[in-house]
N, C-alpha and C. Protein backbone atom coordinates (compact mmCIF):
# COMPACT_ATOMS: atom_id res chain seq x y z
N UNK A 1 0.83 -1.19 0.00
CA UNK A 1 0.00 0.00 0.00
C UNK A 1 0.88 1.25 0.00
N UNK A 2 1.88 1.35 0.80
CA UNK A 2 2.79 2.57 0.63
C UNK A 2 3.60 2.73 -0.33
N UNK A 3 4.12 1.58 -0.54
CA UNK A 3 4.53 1.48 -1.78
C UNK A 3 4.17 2.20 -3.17
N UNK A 4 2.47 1.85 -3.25
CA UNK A 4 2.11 2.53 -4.68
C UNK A 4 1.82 3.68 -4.28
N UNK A 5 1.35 4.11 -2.78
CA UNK A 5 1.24 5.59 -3.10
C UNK A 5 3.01 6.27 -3.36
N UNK A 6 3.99 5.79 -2.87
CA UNK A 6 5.36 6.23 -2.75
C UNK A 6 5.44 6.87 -4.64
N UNK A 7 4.98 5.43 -5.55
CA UNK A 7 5.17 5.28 -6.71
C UNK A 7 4.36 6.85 -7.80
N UNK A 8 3.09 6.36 -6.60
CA UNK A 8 2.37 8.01 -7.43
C UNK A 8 2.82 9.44 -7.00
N UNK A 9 3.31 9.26 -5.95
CA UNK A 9 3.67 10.60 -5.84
C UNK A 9 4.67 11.01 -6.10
N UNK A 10 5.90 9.99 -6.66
CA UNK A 10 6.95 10.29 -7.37
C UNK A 10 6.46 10.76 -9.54
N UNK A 11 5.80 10.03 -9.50
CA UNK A 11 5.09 10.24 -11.02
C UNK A 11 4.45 11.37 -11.12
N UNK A 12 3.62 11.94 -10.04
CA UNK A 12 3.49 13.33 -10.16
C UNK A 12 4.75 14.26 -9.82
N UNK A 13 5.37 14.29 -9.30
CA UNK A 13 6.34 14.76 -9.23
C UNK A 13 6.91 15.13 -10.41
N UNK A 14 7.52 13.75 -11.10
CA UNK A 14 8.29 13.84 -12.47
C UNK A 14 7.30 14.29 -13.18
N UNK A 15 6.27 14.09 -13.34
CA UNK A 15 5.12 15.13 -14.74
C UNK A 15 5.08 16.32 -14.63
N UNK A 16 4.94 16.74 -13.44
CA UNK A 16 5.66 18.10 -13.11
C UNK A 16 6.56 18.87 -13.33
N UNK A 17 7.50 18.29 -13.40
CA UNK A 17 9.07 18.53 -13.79
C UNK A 17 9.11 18.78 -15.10
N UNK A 18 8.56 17.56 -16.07
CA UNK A 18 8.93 17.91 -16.82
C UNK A 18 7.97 18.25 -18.18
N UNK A 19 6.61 18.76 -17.36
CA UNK A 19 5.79 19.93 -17.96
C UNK A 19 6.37 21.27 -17.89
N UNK A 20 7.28 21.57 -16.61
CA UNK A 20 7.82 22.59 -16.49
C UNK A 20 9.26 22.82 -17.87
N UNK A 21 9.97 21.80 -17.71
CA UNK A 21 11.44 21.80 -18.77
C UNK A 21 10.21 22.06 -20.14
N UNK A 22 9.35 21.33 -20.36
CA UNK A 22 8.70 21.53 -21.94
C UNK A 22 8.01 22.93 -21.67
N UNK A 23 7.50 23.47 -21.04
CA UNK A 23 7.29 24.87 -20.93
C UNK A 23 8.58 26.24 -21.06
N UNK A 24 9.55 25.70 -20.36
CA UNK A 24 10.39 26.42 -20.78
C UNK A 24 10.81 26.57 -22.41
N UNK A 25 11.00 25.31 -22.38
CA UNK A 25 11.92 25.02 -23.89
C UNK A 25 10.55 25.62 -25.20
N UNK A 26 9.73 25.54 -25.18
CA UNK A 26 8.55 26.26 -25.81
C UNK A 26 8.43 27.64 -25.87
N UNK A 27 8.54 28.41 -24.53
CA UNK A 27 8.89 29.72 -24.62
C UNK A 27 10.07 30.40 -25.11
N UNK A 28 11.25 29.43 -25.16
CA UNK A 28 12.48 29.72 -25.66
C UNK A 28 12.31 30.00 -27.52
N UNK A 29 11.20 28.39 -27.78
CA UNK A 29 11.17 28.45 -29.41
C UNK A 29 10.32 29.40 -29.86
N UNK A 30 9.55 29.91 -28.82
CA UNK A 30 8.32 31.47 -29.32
C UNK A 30 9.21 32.48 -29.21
N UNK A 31 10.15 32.76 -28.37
CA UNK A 31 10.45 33.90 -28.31
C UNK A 31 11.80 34.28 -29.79
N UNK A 32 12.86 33.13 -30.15
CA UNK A 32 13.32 32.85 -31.03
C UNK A 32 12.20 32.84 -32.65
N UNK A 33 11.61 32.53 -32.41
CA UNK A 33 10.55 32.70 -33.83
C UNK A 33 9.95 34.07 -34.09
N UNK A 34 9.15 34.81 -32.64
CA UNK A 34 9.04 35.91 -32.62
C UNK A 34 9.01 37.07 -33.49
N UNK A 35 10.47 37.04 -33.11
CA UNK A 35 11.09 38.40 -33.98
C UNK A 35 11.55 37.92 -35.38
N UNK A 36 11.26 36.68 -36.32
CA UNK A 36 11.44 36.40 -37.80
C UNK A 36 9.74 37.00 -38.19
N UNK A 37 9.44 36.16 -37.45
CA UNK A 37 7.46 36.24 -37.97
C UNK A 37 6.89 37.61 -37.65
N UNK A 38 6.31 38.08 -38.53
CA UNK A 38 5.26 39.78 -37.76
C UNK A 38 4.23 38.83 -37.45
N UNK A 39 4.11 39.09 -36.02
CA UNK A 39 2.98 38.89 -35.38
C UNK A 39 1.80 40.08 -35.25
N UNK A 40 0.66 39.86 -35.24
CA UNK A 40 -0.50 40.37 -35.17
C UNK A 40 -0.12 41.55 -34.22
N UNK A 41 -0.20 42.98 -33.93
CA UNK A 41 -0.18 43.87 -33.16
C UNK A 41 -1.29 43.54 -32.25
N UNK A 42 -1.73 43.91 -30.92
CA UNK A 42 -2.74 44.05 -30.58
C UNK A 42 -3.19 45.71 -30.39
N UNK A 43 -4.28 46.38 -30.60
CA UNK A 43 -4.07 47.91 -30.64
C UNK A 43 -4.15 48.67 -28.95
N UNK A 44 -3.71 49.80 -28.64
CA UNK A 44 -3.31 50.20 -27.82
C UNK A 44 -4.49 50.51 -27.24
N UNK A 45 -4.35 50.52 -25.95
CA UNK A 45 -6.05 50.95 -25.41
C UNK A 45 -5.47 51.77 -23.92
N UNK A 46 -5.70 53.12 -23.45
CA UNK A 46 -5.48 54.09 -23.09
C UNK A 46 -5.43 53.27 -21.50
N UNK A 47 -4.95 53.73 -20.55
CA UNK A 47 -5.07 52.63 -18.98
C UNK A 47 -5.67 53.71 -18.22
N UNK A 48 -5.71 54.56 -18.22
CA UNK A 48 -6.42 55.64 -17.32
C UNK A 48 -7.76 55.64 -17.35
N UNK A 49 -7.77 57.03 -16.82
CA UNK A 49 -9.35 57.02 -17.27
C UNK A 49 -10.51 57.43 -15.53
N UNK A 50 -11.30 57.70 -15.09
CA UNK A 50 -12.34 57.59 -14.23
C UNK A 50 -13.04 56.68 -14.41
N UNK A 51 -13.38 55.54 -13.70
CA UNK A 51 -14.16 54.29 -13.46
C UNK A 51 -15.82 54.89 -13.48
N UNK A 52 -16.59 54.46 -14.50
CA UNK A 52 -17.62 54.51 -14.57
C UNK A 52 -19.03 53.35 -14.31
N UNK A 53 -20.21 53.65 -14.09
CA UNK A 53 -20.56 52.36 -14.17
C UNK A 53 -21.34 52.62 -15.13
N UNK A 54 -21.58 51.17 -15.97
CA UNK A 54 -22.53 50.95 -16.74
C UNK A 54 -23.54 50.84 -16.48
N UNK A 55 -24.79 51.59 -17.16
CA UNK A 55 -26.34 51.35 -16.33
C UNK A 55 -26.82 50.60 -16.91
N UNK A 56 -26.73 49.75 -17.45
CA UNK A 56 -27.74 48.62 -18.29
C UNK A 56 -27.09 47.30 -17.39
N UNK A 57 -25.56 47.14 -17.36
CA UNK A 57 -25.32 45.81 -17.23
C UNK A 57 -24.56 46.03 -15.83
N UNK A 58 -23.79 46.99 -15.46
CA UNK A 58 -23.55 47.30 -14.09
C UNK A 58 -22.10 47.33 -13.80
N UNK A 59 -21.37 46.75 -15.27
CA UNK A 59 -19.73 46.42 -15.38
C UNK A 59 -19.44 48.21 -15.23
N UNK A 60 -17.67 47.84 -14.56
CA UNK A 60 -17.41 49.47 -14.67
C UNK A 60 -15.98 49.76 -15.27
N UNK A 61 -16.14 50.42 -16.04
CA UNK A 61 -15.82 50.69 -17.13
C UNK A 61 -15.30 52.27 -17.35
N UNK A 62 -13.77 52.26 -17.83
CA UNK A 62 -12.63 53.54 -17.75
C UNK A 62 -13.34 54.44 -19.10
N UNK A 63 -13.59 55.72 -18.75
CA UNK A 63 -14.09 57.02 -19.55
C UNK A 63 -13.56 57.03 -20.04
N UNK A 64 -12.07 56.65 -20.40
CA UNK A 64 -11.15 56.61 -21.44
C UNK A 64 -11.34 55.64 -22.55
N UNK A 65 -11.80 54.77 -22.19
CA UNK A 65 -12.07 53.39 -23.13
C UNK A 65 -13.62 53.35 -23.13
N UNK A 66 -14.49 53.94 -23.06
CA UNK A 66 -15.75 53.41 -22.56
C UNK A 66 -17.24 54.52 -23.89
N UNK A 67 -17.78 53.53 -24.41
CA UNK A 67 -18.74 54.61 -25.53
C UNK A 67 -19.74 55.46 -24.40
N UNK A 68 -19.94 56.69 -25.21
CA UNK A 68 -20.66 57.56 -24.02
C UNK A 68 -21.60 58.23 -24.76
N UNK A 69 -22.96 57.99 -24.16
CA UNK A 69 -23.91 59.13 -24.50
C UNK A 69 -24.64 59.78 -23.75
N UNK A 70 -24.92 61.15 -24.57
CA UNK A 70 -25.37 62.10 -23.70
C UNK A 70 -27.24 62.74 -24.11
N UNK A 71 -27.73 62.15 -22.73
CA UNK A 71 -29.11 62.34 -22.68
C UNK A 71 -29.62 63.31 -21.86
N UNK A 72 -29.70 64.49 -22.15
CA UNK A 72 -30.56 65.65 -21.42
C UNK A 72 -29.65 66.15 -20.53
N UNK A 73 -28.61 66.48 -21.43
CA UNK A 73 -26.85 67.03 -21.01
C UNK A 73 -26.66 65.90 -19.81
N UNK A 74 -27.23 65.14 -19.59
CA UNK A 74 -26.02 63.93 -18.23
C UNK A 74 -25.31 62.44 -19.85
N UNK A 75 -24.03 62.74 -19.06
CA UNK A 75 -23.62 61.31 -19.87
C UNK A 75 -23.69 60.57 -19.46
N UNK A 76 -23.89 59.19 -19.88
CA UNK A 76 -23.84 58.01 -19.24
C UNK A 76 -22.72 57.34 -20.22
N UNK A 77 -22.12 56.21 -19.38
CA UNK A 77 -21.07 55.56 -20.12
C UNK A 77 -21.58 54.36 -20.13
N UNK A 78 -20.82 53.40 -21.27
CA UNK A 78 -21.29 52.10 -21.81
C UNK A 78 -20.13 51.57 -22.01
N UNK A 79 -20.23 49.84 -21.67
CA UNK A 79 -19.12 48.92 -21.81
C UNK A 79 -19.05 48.52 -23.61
N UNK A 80 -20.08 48.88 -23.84
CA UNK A 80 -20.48 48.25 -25.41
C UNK A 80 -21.64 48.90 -26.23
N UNK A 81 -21.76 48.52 -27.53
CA UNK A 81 -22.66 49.50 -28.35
C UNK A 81 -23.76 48.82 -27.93
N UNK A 82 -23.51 47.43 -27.41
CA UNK A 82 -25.23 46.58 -27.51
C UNK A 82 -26.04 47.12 -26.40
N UNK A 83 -24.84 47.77 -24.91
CA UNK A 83 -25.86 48.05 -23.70
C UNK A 83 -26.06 49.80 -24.09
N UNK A 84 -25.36 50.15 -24.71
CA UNK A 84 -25.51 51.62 -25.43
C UNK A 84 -27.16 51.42 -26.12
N UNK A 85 -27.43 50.51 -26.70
CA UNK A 85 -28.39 50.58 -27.63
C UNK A 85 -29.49 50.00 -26.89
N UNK A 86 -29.30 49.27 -25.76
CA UNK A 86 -30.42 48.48 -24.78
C UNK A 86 -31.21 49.89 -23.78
N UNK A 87 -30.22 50.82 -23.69
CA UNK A 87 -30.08 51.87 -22.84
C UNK A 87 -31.55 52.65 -22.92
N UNK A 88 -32.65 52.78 -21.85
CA UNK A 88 -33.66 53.70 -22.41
C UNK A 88 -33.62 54.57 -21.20
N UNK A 89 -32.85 55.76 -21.57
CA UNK A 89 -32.57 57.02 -21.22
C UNK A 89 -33.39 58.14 -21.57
């Protein structure tokens, strides 16, 4: 009985190990490929901003990044065009 647990917990052990060495060695071959291949940009999105909340769905969401409309001079901000458009203001 101790035995096989001795046995499994050495086997997790080693899968461990050497998920870790193949994780390394993978990041080594991405980062080496990298800079031959143009990779996809992702586009820049501003980090600031005043935390707003969304009134339709309740997520809160940076004035910097966030669609905004303005109903009877108050703005309200939106995570998305769909709660922008759900919006009855």
């Amino acid at each position: 009985m101790f035995r096989g647990i001795l046995y499994l917990f050495v086997a997790v052990i080693f899968i461990s190990l050497l998920r870790s060495v193949i994780g390394i060695v993978m990041k080594g071959f991405a980062a080496a490929f990298q800079g031959s291949a143009s990779a996809p940009q992702r586009p820049s999105v501003p980090a600031g901003g005043e935390l707003k909340k969304d009134p339709v769905c309740g997520t809160f969401i940076s004035t910097a990044t966030s669609i905004h409309k303005q109903v009877h001079g108050e703005t309200y901000y939106f995570c998305s065009a769909a709660c922008r458009d759900k919006f009855n203001g």
